[in-house]
Structures are given as C-alpha cells and as structure tokens.
PDB file of N, CA and C in Angstrom:
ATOM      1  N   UNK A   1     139.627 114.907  73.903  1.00  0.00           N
ATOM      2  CA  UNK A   1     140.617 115.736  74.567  1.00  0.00           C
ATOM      3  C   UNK A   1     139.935 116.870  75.341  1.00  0.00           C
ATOM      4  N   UNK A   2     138.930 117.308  75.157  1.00  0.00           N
ATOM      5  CA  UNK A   2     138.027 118.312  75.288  1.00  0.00           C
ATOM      6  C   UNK A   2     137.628 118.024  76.700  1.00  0.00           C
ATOM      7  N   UNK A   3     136.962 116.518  76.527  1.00  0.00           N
ATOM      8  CA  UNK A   3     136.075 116.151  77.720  1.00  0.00           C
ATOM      9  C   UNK A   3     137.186 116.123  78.939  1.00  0.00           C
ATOM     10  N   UNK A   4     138.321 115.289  78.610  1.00  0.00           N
ATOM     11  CA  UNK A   4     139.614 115.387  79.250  1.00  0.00           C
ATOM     12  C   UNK A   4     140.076 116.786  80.090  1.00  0.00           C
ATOM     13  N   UNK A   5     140.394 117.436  79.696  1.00  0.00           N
ATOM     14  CA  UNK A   5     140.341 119.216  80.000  1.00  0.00           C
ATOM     15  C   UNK A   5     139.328 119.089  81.052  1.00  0.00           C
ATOM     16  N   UNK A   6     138.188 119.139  81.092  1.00  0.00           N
ATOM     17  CA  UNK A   6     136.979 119.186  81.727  1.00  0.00           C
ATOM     18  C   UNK A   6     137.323 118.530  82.880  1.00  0.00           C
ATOM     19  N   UNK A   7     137.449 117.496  82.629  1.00  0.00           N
ATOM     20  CA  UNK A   7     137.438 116.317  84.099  1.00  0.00           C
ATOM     21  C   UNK A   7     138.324 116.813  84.789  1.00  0.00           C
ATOM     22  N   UNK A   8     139.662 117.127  84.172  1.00  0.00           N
ATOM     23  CA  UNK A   8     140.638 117.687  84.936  1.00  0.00           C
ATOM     24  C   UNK A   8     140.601 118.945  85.962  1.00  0.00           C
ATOM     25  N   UNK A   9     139.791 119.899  84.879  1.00  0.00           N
ATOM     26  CA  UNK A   9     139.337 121.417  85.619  1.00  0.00           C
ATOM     27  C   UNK A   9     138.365 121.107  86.814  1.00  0.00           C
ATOM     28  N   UNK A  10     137.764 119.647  86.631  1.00  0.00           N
ATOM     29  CA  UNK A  10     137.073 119.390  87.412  1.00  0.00           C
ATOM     30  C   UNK A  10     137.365 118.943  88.810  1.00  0.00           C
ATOM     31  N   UNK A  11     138.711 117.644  88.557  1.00  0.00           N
ATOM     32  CA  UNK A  11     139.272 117.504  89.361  1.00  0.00           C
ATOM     33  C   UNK A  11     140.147 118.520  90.272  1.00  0.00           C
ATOM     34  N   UNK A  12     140.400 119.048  89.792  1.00  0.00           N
ATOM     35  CA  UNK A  12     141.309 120.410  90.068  1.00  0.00           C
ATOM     36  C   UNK A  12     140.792 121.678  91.329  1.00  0.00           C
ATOM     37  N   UNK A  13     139.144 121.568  90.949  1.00  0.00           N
ATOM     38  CA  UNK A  13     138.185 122.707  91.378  1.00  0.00           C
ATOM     39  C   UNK A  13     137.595 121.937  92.869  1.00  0.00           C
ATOM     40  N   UNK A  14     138.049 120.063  92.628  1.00  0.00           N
ATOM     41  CA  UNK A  14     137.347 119.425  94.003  1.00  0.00           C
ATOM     42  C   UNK A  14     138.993 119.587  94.776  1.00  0.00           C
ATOM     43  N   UNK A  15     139.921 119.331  94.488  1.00  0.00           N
ATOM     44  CA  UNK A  15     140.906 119.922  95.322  1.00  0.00           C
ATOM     45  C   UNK A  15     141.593 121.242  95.669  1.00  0.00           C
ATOM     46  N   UNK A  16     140.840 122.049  95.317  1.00  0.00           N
ATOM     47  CA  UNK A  16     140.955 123.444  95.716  1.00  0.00           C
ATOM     48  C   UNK A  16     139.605 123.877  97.122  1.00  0.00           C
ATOM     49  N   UNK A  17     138.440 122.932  96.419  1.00  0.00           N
ATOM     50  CA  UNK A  17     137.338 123.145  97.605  1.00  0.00           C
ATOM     51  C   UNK A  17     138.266 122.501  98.884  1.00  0.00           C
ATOM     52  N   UNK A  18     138.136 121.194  98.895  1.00  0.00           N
ATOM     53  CA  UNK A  18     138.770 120.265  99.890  1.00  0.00           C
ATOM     54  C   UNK A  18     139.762 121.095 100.874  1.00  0.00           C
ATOM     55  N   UNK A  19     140.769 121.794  99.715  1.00  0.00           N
ATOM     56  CA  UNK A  19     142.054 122.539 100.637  1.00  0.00           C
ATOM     57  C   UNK A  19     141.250 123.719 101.218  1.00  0.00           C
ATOM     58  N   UNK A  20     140.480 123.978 100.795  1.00  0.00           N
ATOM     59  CA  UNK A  20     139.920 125.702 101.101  1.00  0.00           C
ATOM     60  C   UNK A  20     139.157 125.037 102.218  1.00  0.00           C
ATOM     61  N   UNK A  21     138.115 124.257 102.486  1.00  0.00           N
ATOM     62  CA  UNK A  21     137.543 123.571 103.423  1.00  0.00           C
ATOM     63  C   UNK A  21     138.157 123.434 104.548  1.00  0.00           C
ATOM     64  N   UNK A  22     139.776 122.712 104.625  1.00  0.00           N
ATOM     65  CA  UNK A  22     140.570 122.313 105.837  1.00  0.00           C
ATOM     66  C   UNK A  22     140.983 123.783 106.085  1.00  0.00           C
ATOM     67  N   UNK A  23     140.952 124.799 105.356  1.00  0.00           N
ATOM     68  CA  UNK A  23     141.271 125.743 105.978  1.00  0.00           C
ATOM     69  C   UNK A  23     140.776 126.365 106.761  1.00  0.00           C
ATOM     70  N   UNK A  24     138.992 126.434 106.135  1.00  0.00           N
ATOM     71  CA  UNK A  24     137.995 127.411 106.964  1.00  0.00           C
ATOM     72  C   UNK A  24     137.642 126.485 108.272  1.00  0.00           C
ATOM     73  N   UNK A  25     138.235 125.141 108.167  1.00  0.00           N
ATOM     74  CA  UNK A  25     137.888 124.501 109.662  1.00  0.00           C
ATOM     75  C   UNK A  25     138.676 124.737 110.412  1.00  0.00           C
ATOM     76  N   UNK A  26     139.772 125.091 110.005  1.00  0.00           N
ATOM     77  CA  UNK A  26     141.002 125.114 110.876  1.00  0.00           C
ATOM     78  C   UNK A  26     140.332 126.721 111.918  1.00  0.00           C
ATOM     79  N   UNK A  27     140.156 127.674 111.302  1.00  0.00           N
ATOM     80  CA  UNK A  27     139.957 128.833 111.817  1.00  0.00           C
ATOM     81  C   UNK A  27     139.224 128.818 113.345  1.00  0.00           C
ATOM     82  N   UNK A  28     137.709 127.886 113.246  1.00  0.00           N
ATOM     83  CA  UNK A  28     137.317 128.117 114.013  1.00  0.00           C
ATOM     84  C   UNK A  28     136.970 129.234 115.309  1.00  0.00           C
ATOM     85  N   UNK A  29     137.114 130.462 114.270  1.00  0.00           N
ATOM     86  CA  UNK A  29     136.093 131.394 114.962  1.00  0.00           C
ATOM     87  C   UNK A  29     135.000 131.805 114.823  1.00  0.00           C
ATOM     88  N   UNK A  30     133.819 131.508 113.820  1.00  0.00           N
ATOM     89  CA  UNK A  30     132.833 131.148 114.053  1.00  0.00           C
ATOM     90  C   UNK A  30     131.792 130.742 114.666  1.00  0.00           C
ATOM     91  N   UNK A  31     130.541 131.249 115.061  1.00  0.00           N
ATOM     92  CA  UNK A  31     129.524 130.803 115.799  1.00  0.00           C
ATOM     93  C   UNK A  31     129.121 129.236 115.002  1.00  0.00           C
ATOM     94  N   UNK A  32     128.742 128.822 116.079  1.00  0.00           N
ATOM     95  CA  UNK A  32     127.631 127.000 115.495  1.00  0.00           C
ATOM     96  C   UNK A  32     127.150 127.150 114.400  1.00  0.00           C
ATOM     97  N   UNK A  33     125.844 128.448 114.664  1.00  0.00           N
ATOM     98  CA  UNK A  33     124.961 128.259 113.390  1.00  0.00           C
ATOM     99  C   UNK A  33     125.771 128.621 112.324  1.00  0.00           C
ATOM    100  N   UNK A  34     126.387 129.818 112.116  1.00  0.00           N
ATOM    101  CA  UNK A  34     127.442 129.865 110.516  1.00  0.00           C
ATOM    102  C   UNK A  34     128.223 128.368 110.332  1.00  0.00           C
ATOM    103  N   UNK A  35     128.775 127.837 111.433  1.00  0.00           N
ATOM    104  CA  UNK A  35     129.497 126.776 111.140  1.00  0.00           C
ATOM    105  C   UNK A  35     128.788 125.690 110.356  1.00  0.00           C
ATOM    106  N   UNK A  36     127.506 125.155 110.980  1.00  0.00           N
ATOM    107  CA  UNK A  36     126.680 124.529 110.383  1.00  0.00           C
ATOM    108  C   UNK A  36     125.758 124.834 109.439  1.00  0.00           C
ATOM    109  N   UNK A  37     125.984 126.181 108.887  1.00  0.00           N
ATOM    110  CA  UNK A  37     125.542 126.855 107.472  1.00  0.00           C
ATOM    111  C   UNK A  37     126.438 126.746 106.370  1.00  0.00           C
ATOM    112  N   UNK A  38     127.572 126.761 106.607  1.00  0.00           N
ATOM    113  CA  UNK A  38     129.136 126.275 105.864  1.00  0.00           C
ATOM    114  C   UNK A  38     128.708 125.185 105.738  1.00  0.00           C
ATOM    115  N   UNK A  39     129.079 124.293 106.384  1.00  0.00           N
ATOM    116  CA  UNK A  39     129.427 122.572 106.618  1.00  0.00           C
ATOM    117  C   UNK A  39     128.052 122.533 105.220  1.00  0.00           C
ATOM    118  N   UNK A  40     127.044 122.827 105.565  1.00  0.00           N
ATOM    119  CA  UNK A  40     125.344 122.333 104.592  1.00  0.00           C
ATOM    120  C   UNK A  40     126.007 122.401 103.586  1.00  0.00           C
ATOM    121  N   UNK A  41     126.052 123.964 103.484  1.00  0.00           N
ATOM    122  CA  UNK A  41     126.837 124.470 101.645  1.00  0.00           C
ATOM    123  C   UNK A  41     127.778 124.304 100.991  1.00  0.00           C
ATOM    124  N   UNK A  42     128.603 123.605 102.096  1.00  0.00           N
ATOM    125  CA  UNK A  42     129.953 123.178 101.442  1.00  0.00           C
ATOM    126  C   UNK A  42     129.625 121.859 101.187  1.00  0.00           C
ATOM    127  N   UNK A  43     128.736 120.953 101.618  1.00  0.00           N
ATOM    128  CA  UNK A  43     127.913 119.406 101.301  1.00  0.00           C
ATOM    129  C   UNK A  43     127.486 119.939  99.997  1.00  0.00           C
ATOM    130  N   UNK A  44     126.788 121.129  99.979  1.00  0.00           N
ATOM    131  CA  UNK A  44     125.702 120.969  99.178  1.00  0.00           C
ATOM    132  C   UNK A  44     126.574 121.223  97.690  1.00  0.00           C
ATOM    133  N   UNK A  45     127.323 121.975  97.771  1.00  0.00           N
ATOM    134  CA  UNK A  45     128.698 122.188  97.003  1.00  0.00           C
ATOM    135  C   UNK A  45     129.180 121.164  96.463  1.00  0.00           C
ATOM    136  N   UNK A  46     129.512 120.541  97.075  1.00  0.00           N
ATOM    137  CA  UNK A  46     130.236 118.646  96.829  1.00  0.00           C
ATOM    138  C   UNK A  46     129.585 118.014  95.644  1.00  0.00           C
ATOM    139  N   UNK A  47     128.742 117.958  96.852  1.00  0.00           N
ATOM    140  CA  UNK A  47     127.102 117.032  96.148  1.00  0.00           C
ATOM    141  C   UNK A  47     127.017 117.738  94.866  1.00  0.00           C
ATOM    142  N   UNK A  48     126.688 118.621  94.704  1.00  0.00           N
ATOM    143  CA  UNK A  48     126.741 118.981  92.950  1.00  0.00           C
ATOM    144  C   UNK A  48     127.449 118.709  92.403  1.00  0.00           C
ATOM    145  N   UNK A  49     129.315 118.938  92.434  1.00  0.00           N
ATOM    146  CA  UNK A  49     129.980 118.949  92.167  1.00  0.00           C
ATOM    147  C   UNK A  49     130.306 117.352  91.756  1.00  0.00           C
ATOM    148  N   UNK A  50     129.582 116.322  92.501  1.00  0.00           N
ATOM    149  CA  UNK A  50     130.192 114.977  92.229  1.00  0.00           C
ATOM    150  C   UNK A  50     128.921 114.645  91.196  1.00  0.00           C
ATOM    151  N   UNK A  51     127.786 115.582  91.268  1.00  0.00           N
ATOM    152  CA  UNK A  51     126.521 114.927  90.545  1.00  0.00           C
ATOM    153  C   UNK A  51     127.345 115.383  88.641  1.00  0.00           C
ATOM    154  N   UNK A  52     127.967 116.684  89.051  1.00  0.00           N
ATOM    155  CA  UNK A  52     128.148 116.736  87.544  1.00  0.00           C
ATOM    156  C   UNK A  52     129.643 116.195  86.817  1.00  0.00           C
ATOM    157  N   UNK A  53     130.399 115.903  88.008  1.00  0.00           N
ATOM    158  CA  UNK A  53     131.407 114.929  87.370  1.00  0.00           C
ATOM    159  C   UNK A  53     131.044 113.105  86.776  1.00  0.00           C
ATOM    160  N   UNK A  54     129.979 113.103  87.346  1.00  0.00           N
ATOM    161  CA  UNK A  54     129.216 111.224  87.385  1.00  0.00           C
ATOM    162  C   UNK A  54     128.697 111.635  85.755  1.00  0.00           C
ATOM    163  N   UNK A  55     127.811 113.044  85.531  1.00  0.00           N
ATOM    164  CA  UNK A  55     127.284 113.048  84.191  1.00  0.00           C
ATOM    165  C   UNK A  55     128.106 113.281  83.320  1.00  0.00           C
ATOM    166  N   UNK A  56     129.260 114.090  83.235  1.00  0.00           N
ATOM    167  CA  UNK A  56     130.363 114.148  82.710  1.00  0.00           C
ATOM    168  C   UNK A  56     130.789 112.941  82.612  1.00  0.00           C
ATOM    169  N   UNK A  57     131.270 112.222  83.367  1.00  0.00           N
ATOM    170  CA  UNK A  57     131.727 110.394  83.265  1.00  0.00           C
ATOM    171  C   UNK A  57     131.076 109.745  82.256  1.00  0.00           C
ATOM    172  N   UNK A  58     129.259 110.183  82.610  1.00  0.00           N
ATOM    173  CA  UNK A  58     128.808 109.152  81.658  1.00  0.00           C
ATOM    174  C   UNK A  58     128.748 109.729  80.314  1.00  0.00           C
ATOM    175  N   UNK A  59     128.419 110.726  80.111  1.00  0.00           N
ATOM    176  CA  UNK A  59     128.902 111.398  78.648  1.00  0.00           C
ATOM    177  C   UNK A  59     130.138 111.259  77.940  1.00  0.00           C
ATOM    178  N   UNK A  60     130.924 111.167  78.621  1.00  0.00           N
ATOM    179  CA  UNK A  60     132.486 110.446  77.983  1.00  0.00           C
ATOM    180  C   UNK A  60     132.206 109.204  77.621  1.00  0.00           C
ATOM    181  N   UNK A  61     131.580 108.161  78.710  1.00  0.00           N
ATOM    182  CA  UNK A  61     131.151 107.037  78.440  1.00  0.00           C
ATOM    183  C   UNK A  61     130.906 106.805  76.820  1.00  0.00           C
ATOM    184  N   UNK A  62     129.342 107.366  76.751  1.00  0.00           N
ATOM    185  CA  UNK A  62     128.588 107.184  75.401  1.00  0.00           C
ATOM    186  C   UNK A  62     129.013 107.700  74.290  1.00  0.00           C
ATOM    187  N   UNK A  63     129.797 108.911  74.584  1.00  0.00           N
ATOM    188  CA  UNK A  63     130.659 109.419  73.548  1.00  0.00           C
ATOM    189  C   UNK A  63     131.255 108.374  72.796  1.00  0.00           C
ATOM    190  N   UNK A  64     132.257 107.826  74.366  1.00  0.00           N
ATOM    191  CA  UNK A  64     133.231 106.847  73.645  1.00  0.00           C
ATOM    192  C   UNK A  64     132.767 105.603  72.816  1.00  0.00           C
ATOM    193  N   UNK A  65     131.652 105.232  73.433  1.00  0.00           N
ATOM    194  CA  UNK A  65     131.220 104.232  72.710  1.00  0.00           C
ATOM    195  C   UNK A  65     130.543 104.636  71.239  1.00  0.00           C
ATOM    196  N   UNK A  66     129.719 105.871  71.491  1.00  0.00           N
ATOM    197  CA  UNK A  66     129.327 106.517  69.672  1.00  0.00           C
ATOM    198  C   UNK A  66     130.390 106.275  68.757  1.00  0.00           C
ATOM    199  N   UNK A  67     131.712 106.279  69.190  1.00  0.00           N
ATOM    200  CA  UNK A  67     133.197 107.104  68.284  1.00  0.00           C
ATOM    201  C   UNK A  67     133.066 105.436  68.254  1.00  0.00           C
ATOM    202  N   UNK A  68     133.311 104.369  69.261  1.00  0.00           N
ATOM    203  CA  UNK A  68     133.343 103.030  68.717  1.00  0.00           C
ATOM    204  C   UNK A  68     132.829 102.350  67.208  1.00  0.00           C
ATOM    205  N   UNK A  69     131.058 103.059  68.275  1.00  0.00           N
ATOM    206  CA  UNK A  69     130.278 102.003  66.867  1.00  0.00           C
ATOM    207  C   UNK A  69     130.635 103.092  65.355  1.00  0.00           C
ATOM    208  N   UNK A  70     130.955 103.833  65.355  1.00  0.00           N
ATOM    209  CA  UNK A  70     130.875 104.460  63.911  1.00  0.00           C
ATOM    210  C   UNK A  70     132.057 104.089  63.282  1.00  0.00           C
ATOM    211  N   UNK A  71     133.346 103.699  64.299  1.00  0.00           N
ATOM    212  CA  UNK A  71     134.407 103.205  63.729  1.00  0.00           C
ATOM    213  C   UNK A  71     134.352 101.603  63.069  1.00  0.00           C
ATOM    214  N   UNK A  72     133.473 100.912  64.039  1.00  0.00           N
ATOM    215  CA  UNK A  72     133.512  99.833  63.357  1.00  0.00           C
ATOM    216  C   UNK A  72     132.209  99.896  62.240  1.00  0.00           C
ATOM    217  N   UNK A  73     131.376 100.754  62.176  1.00  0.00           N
ATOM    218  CA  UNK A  73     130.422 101.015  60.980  1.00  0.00           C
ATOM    219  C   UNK A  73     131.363 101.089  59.839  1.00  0.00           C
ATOM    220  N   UNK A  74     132.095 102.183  60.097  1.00  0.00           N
ATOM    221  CA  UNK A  74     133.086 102.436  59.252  1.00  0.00           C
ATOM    222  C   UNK A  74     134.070 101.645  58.371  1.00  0.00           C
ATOM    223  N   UNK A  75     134.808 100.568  58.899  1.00  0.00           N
ATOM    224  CA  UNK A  75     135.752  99.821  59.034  1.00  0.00           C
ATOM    225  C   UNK A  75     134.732  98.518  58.166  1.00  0.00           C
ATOM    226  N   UNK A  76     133.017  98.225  58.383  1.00  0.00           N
ATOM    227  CA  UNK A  76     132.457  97.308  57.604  1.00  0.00           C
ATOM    228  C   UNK A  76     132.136  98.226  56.505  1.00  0.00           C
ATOM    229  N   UNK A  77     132.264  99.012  56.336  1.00  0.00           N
ATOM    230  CA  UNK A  77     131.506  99.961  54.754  1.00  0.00           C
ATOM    231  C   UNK A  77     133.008  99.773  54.082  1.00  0.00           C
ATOM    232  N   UNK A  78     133.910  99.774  55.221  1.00  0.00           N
ATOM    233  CA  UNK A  78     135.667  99.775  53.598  1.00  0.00           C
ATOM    234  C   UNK A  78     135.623  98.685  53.210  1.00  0.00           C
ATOM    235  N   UNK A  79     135.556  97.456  54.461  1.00  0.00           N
ATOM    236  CA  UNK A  79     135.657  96.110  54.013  1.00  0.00           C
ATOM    237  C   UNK A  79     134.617  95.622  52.538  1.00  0.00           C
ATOM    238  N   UNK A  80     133.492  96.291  53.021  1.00  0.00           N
ATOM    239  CA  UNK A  80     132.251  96.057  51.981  1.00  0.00           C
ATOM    240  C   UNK A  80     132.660  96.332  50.315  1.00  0.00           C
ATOM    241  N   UNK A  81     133.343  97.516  50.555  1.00  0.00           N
ATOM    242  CA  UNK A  81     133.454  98.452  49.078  1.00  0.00           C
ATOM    243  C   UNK A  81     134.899  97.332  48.797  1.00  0.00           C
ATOM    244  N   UNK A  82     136.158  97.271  49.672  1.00  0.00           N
ATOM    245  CA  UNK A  82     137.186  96.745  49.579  1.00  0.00           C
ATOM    246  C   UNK A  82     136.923  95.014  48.661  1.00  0.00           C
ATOM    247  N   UNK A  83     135.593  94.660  49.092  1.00  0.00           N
ATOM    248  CA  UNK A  83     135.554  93.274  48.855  1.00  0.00           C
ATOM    249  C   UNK A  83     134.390  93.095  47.420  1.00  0.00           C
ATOM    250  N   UNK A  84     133.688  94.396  47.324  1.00  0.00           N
ATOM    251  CA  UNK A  84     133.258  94.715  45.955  1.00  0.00           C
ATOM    252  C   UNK A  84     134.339  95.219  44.632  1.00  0.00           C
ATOM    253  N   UNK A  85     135.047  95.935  45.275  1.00  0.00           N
ATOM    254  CA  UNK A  85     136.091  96.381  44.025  1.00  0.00           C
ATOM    255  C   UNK A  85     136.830  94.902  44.034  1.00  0.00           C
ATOM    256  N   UNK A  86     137.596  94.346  44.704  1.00  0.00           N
ATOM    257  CA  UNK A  86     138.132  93.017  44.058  1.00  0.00           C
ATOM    258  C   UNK A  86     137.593  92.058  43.768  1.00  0.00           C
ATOM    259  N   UNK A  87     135.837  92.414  43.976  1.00  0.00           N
ATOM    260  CA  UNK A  87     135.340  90.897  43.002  1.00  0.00           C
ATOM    261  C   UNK A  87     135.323  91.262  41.303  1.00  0.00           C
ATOM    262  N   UNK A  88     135.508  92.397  41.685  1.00  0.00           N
ATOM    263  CA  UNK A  88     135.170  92.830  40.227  1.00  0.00           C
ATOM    264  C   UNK A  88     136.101  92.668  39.264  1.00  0.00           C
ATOM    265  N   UNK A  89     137.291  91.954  39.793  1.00  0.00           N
ATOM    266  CA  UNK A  89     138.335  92.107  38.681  1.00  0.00           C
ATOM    267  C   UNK A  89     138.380  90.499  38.308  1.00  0.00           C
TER     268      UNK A  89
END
C-alpha cells in the first residue's frame, strides 16, 4: 500500500510537471537560450523522474515476488506440520 502511495505521488508530480510545462510554453516570452535551458532541464527533469519511477516499478516487482515466495514457503511449512500432526494419530 505504501509503494502504491508512492507511484501515485509519483504519477501525480509527472502531471503537474507536464501541465506546468504547457504552460511555460505557452508564454513564450523568453529569449532562445533560456528557452533551450528550460526545454534541457525540464528533459533532464523527466528523465529522472521516469528513471526513478522504472526503479520504483521494479522494487514493487521483487517485493511482490519476495511476499510470493515466503507465502508459498509458508503455506509448505503448514502443509508439512499439517501432514505430520495427522500421521501421528
């Protein structure tokens, strides 16, 4: 639920850039070079921004799969004990 939150704040923070972006283009009073000092940093902005949602992705990933294998670890240790206590009777 945690990681969830995250992705969301995440998603949330790339559509606030995006809207804020169409805005500062819209303005166009700006010289070239600021324009094309924006445009870099607002790439360069992105670009991070998608590098740490991909690691976030994959950390949910492995998470999810950790929470898997321990469930089915889990699920053979009841069966195990489950199938020792009724031999025993």
């Amino acid at each position: 639920m945690k990681r969830l939150k995250r992705i969301l704040l995440l998603l949330l923070s790339v559509g606030l850039l995006v809207g804020c972006a169409g805005e500062f283009q819209s303005t166009e009073s700006t010289s070239s070079a600021t324009d094309d000092s924006a445009d870099r940093s607002f790439r360069d902005t992105m670009d991070r921004l998608n590098e740490q949602m991909a690691t976030d992705a994959a950390n949910a990933a492995a998470q999810q799969q950790f929470n898997a294998a321990m469930a089915a670890a889990q699920e053979t240790m009841n069966n195990a004990n489950n199938d020792r206590a009724t031999s025993n009777w």
